[in-house]
N, C-alpha and C. Protein backbone atom coordinates (compact mmCIF):
# COMPACT_ATOMS: atom_id res chain seq x y z
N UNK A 1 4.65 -9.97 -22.61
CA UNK A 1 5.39 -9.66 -21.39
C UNK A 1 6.55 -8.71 -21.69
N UNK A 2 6.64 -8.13 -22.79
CA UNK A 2 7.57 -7.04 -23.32
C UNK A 2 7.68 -5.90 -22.15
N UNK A 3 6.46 -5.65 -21.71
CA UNK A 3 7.27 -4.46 -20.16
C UNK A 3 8.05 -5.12 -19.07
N UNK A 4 7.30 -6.17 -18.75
CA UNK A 4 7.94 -6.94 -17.75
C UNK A 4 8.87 -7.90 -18.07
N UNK A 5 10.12 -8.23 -18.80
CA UNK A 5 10.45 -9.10 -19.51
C UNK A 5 11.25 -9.87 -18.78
N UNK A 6 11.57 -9.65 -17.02
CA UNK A 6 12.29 -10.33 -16.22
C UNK A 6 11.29 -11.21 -15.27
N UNK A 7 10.04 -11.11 -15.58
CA UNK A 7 9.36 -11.82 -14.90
C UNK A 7 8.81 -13.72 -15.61
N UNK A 8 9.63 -14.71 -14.68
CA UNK A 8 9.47 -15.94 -15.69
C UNK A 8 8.32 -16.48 -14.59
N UNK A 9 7.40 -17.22 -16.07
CA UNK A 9 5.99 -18.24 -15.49
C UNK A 9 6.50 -19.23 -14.48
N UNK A 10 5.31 -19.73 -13.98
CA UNK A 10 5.32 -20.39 -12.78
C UNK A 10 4.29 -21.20 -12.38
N UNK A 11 4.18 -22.03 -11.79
CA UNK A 11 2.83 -23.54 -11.54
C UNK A 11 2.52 -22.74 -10.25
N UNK A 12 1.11 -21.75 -10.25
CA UNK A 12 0.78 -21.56 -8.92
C UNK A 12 0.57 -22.88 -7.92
N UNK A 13 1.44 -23.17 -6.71
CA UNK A 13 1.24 -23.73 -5.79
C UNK A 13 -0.54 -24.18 -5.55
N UNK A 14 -0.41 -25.26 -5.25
CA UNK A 14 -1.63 -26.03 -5.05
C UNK A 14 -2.77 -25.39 -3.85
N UNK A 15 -1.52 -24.87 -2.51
CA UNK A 15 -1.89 -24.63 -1.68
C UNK A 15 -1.35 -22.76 -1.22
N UNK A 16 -1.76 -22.40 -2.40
CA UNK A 16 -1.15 -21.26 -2.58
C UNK A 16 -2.52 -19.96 -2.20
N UNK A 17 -2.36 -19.10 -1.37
CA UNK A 17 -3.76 -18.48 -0.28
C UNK A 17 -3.47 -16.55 -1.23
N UNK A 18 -4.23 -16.25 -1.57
CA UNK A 18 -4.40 -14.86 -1.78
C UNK A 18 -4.12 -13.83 -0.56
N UNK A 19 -3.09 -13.19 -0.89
CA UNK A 19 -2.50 -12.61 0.48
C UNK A 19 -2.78 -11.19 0.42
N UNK A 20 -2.81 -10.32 -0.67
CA UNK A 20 -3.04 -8.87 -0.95
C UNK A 20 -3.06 -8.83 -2.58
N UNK A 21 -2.51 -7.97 -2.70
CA UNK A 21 -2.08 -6.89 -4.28
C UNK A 21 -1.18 -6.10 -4.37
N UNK A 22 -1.29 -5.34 -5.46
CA UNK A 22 -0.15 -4.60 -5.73
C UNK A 22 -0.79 -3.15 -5.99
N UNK A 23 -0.29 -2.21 -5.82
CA UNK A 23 -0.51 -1.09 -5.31
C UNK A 23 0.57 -0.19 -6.40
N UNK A 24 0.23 1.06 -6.44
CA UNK A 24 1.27 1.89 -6.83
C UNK A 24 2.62 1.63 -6.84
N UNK A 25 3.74 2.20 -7.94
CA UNK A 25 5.07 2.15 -7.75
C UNK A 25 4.77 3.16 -6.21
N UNK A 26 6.45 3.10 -5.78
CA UNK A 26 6.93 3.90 -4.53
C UNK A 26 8.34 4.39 -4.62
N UNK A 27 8.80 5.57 -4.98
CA UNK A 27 10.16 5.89 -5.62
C UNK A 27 10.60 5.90 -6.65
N UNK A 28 11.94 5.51 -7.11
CA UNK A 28 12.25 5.64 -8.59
C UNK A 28 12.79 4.09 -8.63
N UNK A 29 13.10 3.66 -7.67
CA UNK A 29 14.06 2.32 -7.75
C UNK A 29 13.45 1.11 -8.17
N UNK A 30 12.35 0.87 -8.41
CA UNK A 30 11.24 -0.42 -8.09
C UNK A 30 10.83 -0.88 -7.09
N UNK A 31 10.17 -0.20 -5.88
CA UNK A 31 9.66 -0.33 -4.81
C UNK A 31 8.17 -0.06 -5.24
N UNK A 32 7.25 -0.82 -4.75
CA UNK A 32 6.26 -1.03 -4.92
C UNK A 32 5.45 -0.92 -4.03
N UNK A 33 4.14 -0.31 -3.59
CA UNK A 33 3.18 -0.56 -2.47
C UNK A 33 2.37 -2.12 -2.70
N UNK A 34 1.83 -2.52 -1.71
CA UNK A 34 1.35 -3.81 -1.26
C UNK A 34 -0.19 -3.55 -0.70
N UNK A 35 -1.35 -3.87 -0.98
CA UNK A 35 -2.44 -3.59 0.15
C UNK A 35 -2.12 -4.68 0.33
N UNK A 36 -2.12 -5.44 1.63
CA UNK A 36 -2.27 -6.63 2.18
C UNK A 36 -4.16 -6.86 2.40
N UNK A 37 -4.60 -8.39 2.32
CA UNK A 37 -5.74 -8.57 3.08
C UNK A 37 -5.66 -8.71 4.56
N UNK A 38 -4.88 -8.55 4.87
CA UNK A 38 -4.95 -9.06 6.55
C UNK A 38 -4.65 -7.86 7.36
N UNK A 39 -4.85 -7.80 8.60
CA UNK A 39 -4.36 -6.75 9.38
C UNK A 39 -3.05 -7.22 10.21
N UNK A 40 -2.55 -8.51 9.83
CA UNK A 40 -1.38 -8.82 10.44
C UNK A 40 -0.67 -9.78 9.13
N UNK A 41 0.07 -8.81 8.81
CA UNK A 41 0.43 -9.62 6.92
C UNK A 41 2.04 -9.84 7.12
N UNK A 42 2.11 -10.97 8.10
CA UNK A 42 3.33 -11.37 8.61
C UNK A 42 3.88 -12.55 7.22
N UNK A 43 2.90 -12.52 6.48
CA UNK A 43 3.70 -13.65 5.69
C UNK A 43 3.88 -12.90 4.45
N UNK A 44 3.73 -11.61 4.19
CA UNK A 44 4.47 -10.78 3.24
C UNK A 44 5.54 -10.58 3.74
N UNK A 45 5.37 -9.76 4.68
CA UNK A 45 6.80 -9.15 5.39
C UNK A 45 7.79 -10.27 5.40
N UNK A 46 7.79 -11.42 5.36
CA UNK A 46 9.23 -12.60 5.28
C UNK A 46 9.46 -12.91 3.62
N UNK A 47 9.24 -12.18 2.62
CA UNK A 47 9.35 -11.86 1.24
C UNK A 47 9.52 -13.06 0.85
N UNK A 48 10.53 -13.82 0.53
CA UNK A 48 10.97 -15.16 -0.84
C UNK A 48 9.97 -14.55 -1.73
N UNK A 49 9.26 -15.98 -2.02
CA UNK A 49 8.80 -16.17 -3.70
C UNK A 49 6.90 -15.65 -3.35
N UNK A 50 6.65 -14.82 -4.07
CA UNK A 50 5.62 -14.42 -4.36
C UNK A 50 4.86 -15.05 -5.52
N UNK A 51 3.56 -15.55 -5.77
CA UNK A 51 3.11 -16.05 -7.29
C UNK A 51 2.19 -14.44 -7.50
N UNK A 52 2.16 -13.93 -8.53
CA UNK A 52 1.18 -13.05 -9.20
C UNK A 52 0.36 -13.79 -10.15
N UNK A 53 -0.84 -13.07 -9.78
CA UNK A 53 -1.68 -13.65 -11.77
C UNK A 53 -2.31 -11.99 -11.58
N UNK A 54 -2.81 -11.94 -12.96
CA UNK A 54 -3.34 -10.51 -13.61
C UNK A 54 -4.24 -10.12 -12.37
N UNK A 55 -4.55 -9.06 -12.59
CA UNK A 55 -6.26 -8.10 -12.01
C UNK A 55 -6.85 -8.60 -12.57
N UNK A 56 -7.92 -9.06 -11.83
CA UNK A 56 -9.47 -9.43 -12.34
C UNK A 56 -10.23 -8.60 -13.25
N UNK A 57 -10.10 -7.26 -12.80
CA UNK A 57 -10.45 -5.98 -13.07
C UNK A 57 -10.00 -4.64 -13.31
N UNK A 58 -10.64 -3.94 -14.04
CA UNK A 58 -9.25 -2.68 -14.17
C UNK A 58 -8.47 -2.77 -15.15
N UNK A 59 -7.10 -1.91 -14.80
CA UNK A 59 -6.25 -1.99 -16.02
C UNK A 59 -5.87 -3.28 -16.50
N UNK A 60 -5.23 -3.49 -17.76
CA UNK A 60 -4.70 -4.17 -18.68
C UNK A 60 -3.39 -4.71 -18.14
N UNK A 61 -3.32 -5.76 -17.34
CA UNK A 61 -1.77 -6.34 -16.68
C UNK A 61 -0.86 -6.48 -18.10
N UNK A 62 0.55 -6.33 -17.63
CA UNK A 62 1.48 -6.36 -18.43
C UNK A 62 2.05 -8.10 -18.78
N UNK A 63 1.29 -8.82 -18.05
CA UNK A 63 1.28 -10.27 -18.07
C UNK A 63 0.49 -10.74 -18.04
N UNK A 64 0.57 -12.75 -18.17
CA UNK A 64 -0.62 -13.12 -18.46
C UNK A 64 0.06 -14.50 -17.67
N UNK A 65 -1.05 -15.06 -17.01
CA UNK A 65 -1.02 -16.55 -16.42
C UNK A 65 -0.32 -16.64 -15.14
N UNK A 66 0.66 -17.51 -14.70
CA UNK A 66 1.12 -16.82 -13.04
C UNK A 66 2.65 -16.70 -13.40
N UNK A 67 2.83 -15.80 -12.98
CA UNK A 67 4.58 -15.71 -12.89
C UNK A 67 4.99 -15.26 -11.18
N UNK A 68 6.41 -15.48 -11.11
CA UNK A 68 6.80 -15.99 -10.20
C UNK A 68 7.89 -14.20 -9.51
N UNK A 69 7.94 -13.50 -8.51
CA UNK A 69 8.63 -12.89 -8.00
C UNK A 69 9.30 -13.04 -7.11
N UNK A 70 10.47 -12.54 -6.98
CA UNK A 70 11.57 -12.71 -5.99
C UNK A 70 11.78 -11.77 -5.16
N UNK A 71 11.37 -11.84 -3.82
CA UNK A 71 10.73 -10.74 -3.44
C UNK A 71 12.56 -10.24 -2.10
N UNK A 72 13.14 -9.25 -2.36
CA UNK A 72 14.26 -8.91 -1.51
C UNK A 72 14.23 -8.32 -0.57
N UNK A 73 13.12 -7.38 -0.08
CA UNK A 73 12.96 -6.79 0.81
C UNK A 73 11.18 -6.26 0.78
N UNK A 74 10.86 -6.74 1.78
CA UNK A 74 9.49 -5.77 2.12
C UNK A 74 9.27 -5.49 3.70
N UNK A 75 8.55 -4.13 3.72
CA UNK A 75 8.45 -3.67 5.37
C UNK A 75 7.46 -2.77 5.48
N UNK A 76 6.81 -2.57 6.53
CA UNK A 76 5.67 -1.90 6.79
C UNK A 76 5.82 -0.39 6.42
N UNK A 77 5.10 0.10 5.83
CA UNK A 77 4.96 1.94 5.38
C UNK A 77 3.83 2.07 5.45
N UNK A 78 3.38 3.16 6.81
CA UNK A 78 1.97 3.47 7.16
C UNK A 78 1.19 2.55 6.96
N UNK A 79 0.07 2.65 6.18
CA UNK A 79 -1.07 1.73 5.77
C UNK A 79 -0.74 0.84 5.30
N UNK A 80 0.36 0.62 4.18
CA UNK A 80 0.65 -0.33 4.03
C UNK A 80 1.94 -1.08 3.83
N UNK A 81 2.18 -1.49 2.90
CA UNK A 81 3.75 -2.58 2.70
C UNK A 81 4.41 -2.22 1.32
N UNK A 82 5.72 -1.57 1.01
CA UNK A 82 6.47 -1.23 0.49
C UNK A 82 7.56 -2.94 0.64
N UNK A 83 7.58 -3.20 -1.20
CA UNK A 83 8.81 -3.93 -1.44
C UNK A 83 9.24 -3.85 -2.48
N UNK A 84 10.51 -4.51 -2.51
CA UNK A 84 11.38 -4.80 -4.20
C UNK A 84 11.57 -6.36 -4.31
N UNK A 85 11.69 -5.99 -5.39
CA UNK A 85 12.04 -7.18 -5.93
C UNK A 85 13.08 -6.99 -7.17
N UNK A 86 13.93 -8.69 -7.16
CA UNK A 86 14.71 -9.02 -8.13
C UNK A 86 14.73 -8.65 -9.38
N UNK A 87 13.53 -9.05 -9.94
CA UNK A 87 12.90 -8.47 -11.02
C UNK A 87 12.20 -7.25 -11.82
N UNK A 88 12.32 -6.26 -10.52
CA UNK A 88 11.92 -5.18 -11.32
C UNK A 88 12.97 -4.09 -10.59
N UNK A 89 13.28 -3.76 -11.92
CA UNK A 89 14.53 -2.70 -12.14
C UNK A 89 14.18 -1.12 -11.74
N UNK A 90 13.17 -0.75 -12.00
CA UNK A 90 12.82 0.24 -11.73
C UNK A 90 11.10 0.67 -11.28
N UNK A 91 11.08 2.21 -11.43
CA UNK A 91 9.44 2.81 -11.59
C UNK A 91 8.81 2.19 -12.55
N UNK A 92 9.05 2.22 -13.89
CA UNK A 92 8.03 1.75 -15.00
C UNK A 92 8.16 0.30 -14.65
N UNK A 93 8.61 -0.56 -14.20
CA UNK A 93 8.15 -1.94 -13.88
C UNK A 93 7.11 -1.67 -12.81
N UNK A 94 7.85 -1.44 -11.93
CA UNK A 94 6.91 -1.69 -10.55
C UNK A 94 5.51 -1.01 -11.17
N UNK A 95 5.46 0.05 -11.63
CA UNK A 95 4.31 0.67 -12.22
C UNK A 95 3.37 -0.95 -12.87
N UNK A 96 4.02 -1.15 -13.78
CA UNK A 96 3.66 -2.32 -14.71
C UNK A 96 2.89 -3.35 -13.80
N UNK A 97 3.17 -3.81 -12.40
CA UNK A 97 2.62 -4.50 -11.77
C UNK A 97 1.24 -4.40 -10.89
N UNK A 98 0.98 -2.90 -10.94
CA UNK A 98 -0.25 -2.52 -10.61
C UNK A 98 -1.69 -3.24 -10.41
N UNK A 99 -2.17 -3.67 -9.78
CA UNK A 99 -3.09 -4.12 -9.96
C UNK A 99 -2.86 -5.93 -9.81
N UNK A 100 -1.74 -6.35 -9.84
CA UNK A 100 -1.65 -8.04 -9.86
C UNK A 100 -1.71 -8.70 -8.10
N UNK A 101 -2.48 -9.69 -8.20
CA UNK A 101 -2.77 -10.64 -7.19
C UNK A 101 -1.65 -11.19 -6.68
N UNK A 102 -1.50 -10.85 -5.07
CA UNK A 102 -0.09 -11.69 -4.74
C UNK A 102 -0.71 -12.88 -3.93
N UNK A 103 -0.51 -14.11 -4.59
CA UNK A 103 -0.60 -15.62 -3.29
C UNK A 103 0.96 -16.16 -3.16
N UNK A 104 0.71 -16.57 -2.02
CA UNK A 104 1.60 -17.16 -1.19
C UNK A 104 1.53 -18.48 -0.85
N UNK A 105 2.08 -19.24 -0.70
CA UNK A 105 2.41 -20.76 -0.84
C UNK A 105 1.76 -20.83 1.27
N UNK A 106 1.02 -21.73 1.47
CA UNK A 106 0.34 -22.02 2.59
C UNK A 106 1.63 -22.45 3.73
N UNK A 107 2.40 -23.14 2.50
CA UNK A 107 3.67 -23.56 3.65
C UNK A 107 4.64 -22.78 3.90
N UNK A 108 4.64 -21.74 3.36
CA UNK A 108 5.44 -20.21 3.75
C UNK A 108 5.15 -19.96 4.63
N UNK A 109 3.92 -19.80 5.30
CA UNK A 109 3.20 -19.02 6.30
C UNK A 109 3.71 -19.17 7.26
N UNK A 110 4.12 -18.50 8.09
CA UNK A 110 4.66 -18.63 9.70
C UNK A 110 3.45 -19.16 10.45
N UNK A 111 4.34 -20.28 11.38
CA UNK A 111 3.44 -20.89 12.03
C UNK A 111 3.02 -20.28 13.16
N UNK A 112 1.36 -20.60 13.21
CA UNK A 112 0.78 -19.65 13.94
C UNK A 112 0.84 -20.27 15.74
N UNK A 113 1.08 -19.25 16.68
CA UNK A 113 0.71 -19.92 18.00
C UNK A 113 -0.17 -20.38 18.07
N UNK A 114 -0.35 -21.45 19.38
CA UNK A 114 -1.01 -22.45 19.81
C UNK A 114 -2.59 -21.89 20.17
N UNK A 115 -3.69 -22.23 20.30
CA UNK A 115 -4.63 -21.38 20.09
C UNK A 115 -4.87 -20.36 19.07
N UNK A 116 -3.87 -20.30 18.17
CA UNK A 116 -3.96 -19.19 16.60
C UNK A 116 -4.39 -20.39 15.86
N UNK A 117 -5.31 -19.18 14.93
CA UNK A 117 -5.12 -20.14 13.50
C UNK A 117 -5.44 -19.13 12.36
N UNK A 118 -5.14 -19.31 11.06
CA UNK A 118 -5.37 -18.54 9.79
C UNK A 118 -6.33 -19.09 9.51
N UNK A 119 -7.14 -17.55 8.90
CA UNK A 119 -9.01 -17.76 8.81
C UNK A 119 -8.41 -19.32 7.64
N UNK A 120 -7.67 -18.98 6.58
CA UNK A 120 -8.24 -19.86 5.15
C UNK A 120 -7.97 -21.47 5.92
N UNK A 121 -7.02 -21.38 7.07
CA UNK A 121 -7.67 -22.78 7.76
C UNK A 121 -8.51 -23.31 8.47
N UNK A 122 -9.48 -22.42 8.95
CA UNK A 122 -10.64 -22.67 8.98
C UNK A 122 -11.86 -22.55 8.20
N UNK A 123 -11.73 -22.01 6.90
CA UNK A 123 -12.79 -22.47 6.07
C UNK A 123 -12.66 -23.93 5.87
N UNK A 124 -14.31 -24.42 5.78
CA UNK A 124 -14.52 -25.63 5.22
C UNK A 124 -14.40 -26.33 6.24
N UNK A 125 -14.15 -25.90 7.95
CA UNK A 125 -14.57 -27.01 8.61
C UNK A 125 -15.76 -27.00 9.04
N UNK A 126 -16.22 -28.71 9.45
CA UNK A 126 -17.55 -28.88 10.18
C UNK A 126 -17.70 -28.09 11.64
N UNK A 127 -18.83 -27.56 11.62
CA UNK A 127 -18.91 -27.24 13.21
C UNK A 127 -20.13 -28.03 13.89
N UNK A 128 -19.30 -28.41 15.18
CA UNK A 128 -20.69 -29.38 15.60
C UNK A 128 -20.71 -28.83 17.30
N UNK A 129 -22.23 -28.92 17.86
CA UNK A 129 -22.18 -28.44 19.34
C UNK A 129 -21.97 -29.64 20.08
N UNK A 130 -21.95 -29.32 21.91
CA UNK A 130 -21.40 -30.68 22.81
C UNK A 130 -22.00 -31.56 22.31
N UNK A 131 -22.95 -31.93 21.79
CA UNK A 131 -24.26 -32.94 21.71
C UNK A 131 -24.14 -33.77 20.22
N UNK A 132 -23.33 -32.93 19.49
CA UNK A 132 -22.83 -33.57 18.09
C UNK A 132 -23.20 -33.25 16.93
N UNK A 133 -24.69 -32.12 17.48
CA UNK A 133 -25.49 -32.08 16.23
C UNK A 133 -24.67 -30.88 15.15
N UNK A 134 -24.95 -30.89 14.01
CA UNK A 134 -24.07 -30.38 12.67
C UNK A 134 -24.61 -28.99 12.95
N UNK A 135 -23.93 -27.76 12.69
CA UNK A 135 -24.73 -26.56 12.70
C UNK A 135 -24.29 -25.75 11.85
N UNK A 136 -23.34 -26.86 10.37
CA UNK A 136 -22.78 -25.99 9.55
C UNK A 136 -21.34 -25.91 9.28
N UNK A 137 -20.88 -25.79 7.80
CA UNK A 137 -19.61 -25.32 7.62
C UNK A 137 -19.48 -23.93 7.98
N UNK A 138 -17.63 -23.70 7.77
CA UNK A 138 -17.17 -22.52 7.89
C UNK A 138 -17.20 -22.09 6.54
N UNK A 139 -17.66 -20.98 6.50
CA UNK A 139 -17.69 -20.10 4.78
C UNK A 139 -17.18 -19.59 4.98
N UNK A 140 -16.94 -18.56 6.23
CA UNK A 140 -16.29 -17.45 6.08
C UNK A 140 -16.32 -17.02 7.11
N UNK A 141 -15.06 -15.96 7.98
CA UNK A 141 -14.95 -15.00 9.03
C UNK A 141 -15.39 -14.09 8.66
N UNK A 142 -15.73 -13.41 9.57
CA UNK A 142 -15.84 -11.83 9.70
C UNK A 142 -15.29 -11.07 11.03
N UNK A 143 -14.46 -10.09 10.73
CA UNK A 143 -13.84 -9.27 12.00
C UNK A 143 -15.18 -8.59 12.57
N UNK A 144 -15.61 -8.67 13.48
CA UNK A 144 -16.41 -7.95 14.28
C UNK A 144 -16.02 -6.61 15.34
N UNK A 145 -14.65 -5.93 15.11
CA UNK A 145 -14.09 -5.43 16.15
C UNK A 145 -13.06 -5.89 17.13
N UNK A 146 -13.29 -6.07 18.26
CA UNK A 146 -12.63 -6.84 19.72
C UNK A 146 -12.65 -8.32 19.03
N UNK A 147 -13.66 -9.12 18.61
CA UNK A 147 -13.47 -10.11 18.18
C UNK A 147 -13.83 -11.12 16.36
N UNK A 148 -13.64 -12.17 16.35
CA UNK A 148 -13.83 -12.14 15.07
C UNK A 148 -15.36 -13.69 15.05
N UNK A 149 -15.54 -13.43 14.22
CA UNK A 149 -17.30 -14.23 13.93
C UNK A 149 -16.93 -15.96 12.67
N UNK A 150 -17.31 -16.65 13.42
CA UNK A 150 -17.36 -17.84 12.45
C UNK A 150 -18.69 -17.58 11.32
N UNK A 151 -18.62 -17.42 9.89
CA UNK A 151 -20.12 -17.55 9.47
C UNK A 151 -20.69 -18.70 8.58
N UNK A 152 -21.13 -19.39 9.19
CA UNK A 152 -21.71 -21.12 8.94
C UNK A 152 -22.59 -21.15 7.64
N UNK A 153 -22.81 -22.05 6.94
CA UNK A 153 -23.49 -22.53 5.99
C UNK A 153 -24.19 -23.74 6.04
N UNK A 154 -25.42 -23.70 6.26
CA UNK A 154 -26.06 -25.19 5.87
C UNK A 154 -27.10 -25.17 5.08
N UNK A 155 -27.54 -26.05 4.90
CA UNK A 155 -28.56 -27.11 4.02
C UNK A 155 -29.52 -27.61 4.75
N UNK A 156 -30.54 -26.89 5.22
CA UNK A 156 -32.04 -27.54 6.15
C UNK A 156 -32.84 -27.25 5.35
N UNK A 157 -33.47 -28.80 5.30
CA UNK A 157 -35.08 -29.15 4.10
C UNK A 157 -34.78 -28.42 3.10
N UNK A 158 -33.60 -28.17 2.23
CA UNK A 158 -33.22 -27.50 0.90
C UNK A 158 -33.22 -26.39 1.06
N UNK A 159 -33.22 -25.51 2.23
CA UNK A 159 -32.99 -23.91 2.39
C UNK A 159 -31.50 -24.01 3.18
N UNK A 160 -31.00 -22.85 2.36
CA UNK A 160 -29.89 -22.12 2.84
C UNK A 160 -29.66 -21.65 3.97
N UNK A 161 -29.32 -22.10 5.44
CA UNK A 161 -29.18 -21.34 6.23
C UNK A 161 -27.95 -20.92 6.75
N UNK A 162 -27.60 -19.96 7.28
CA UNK A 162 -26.66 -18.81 8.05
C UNK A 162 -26.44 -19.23 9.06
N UNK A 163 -25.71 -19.07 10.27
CA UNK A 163 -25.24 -19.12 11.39
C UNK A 163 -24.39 -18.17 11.85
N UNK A 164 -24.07 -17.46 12.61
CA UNK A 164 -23.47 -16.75 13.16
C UNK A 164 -22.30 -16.98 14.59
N UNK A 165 -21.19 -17.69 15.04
CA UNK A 165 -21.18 -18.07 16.22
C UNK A 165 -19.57 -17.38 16.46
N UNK A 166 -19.76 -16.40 17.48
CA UNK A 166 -18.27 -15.62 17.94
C UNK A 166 -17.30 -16.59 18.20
N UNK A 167 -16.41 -16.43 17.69
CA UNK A 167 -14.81 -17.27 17.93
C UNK A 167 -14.29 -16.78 18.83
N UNK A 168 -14.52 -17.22 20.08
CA UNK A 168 -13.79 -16.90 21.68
C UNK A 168 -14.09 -18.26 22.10
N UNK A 169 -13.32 -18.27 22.79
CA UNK A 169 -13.50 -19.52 24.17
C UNK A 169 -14.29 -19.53 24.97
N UNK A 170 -15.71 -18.58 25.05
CA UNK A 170 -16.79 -19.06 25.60
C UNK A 170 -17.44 -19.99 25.02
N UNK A 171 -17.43 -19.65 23.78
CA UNK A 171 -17.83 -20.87 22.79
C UNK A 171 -17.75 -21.98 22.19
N UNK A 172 -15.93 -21.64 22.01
CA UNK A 172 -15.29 -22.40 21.16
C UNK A 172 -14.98 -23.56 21.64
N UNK A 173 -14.74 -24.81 21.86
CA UNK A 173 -14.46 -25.88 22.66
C UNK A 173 -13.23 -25.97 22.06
N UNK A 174 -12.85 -26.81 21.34
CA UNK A 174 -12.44 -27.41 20.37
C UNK A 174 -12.17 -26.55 18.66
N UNK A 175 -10.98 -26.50 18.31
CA UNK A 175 -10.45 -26.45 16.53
C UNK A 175 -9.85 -27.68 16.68
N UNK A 176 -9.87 -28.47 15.48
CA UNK A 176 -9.11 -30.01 15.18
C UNK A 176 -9.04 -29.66 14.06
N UNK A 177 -8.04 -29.08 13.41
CA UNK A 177 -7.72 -28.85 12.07
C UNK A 177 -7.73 -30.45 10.95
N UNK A 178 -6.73 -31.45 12.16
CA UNK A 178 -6.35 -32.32 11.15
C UNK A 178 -7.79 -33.29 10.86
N UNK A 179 -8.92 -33.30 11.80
CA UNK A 179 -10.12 -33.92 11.49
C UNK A 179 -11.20 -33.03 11.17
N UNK A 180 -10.73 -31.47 10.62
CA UNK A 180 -11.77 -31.04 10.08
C UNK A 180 -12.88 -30.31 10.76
N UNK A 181 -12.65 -30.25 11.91
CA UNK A 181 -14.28 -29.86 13.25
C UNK A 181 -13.20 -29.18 14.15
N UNK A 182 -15.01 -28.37 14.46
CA UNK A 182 -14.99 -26.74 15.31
C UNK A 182 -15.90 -27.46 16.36
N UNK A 183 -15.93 -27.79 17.72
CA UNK A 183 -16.73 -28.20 18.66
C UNK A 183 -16.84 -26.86 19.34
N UNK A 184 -18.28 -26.79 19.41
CA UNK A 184 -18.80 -24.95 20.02
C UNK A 184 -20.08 -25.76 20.85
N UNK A 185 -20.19 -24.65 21.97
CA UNK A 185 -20.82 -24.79 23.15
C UNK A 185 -22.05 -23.46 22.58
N UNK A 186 -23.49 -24.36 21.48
CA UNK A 186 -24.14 -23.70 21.04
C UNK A 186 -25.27 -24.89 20.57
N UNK A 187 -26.22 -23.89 20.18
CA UNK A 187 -27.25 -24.73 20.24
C UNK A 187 -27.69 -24.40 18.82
N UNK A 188 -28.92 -25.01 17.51
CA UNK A 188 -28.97 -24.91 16.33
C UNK A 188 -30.19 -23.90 16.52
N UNK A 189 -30.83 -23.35 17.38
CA UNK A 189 -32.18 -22.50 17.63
C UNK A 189 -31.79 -21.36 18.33
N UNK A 190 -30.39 -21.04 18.58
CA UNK A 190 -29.94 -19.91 19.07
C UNK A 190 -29.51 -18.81 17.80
């Protein structure tokens, strides 16, 4: 950690969600670019404590395991998110960070309005139609445009199946986060 030598380790949070990366220095000061994953990356923009761990891929991180940033200012620049931090003094730091994973602690997250929810809280719930029958976990969203897509996973007679079911309120009955279930107005042959 000789480039980065102000950056101290850290116990990534249990409930700690992959929020973007790190991007190019930006200036001379230690401002840094951000790709965010989200198209609304409201829980960067309120900075505190950031966890990093290395790039998966690519260059050679200047660290190893998770360390912890102090994040003082970040704000939207074009495409993406420009910040500083405590810890890095200048260009050749921020440079140094290139490529590292930023997660964010789940309980940072600004709470979402009523009818909102963050996709990573809806992975892993059950979805069941009026009638009760199972039609699958949540694996994964997908933005579709105007709206965004639940995409289901099940287990029929040992085959893998898919589901597809739009997240609007024609469909949607019911999110119950704290019991886990998506009640949708759908059928398992549609």
């Amino acid at each position: 950690m000789s480039e980065l030598p102000f950056l101290q380790s850290a116990t990534l949070p249990s409930d700690a969600v992959e929020v973007g990366r790190i991007g190019e220095a930006w200036g001379i000061k230690g401002w840094f670019k951000i790709i965010p994953y989200s198209a609304d990356p409201e829980a960067l923009l309120r900075g505190g404590s950031w966890y990093l761990l290395p790039s998966e891929k690519g260059a050679k991180s200047f660290f190893s395991g998770t360390v912890i940033l102090t994040v003082k200012q970040a704000r939207a620049h074009s495409d993406s998110i420009v910040a500083t931090a405590g810890e890095i003094p200048d260009r050749n730091a921020a440079e140094a960070l290139r490529g590292a994973r930023i997660f964010i602690s789940r309980a940072d997250f600004p709470k979402a309005a009523e009818d909102e929810y963050y996709w990573v809280d809806l992975i892993g719930l059950d979805v069941l139609n009026r009638e009760g029958v199972s039609l699958g976990a949540v694996k994964d969203l997908m933005s579709t445009g105007p709206q965004t897509t639940l995409v289901l996973s099940q287990d029929v007679d040992g085959k893998a199946v898919e589901r597809m079911i739009p997240f609007v309120s024609a469909f949607v009955d019911k999110v119950d986060i704290q019991e886990r279930r998506i009640t949708v107005d759908w059928q398992p042959d549609y």
